[in-house]
N, C-alpha and C. Protein backbone atom coordinates (compact mmCIF):
# COMPACT_ATOMS: atom_id res chain seq x y z
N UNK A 1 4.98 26.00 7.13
CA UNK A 1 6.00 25.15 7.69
C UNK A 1 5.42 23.75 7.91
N UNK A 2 6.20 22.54 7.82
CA UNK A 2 5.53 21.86 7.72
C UNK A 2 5.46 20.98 9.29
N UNK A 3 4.51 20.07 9.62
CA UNK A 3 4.47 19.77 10.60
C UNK A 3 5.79 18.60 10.95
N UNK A 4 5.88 18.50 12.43
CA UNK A 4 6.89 16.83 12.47
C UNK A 4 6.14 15.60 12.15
N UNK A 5 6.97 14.84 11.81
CA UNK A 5 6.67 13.57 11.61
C UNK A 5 6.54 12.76 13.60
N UNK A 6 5.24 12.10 12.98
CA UNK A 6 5.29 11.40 14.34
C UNK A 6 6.19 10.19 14.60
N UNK A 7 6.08 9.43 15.89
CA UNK A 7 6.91 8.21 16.05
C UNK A 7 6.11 7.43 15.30
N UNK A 8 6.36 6.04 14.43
CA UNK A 8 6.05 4.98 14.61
C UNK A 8 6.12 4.16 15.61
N UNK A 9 4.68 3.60 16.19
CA UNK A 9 3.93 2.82 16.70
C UNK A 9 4.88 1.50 16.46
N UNK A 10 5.49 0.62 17.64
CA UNK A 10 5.97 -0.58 17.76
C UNK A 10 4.75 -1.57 17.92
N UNK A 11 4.89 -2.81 17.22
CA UNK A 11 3.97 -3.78 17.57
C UNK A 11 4.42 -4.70 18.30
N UNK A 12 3.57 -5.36 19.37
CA UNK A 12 3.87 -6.10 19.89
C UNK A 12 2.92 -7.42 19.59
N UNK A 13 3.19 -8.77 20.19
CA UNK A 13 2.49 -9.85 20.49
C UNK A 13 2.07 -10.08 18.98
N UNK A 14 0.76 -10.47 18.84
CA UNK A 14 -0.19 -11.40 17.37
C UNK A 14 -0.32 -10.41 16.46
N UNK A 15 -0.34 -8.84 16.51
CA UNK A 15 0.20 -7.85 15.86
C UNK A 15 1.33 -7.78 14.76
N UNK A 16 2.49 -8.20 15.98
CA UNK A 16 3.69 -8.15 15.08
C UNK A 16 3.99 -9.32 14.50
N UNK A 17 3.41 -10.69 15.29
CA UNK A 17 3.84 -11.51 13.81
C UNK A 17 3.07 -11.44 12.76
N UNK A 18 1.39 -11.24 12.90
CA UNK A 18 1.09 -10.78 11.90
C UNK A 18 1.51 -10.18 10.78
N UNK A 19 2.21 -8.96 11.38
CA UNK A 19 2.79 -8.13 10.13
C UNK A 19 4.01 -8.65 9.51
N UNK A 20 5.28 -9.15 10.31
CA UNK A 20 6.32 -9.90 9.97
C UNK A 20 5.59 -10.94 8.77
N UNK A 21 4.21 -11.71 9.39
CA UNK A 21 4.33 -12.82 8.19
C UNK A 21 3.80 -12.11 6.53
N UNK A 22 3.23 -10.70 6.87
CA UNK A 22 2.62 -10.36 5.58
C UNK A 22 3.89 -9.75 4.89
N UNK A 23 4.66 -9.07 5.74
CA UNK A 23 5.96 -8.95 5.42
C UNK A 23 6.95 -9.83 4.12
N UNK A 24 6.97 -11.11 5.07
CA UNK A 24 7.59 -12.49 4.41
C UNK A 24 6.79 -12.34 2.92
N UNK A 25 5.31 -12.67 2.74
CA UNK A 25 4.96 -13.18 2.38
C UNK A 25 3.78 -12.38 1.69
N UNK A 26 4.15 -10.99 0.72
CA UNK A 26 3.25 -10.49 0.16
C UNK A 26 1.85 -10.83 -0.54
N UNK A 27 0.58 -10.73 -1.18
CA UNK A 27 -0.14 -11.32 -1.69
C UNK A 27 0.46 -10.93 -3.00
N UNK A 28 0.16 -12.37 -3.93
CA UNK A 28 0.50 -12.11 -5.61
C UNK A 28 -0.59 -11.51 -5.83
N UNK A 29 0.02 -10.78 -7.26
CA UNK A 29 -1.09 -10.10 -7.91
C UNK A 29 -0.81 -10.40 -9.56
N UNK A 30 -2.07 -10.84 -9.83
CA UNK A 30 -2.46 -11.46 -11.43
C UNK A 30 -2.36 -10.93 -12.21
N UNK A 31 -1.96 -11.21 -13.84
CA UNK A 31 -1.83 -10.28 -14.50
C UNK A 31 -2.99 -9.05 -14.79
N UNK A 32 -4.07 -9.86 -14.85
CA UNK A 32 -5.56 -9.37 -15.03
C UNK A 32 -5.45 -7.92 -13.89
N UNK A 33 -5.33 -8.46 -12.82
CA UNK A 33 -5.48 -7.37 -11.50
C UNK A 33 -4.35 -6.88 -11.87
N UNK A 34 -3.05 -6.65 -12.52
CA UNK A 34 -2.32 -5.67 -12.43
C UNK A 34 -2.87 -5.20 -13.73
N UNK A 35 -3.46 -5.28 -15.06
CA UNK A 35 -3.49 -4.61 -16.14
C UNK A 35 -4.84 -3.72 -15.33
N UNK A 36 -6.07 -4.18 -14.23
CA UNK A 36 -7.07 -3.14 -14.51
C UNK A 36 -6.47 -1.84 -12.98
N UNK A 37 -5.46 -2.63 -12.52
CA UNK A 37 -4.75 -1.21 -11.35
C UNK A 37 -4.03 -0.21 -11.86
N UNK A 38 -3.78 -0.64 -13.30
CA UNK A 38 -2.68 0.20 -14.00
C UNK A 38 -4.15 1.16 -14.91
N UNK A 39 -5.04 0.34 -14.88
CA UNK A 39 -6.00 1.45 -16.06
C UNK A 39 -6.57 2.01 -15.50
N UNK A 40 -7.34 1.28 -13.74
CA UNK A 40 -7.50 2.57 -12.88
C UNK A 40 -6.95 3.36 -12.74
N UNK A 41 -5.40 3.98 -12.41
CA UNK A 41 -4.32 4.94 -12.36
C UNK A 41 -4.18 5.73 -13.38
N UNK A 42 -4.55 5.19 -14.78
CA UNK A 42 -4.87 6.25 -15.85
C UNK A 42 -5.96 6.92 -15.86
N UNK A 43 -6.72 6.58 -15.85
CA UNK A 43 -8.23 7.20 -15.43
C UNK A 43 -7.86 8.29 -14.02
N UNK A 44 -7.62 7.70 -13.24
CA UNK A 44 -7.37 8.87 -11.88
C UNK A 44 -6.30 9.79 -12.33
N UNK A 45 -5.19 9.52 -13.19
CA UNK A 45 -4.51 10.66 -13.45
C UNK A 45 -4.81 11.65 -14.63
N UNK A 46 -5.89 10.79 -15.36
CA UNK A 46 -6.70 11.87 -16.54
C UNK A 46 -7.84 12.82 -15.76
N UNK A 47 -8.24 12.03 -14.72
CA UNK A 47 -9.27 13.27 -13.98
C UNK A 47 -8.27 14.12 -13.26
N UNK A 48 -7.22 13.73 -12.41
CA UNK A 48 -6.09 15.24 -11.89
C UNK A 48 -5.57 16.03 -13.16
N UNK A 49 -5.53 15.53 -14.40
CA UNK A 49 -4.96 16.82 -15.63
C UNK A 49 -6.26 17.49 -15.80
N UNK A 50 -7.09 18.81 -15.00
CA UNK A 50 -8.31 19.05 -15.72
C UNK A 50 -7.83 20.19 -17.02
């Protein structure tokens, strides 16, 4: 059976705008860094097919 889900944790104060602004304002990601996240993910899903 599976367990409950807990509450999420509210942020308050330099916390939450923190997160609000990463929110807003994701980091880009390059083509370079998305072609070697996508070839890491092949590699990790060729080692889960054993």
């Amino acid at each position: 059976m599976a367990r409950p889900i807990k509450e999420t944790p509210i942020l308050f104060g330099k916390d939450a705008r923190k997160f609000e602004e990463r929110m807003k304002n994701p980091p880009k990601e390059t083509k370079e860094q998305r072609e070697q996240r996508l070839k890491d993910f092949e590699v990790a899903m060729k080692m889960l097919k054993i």
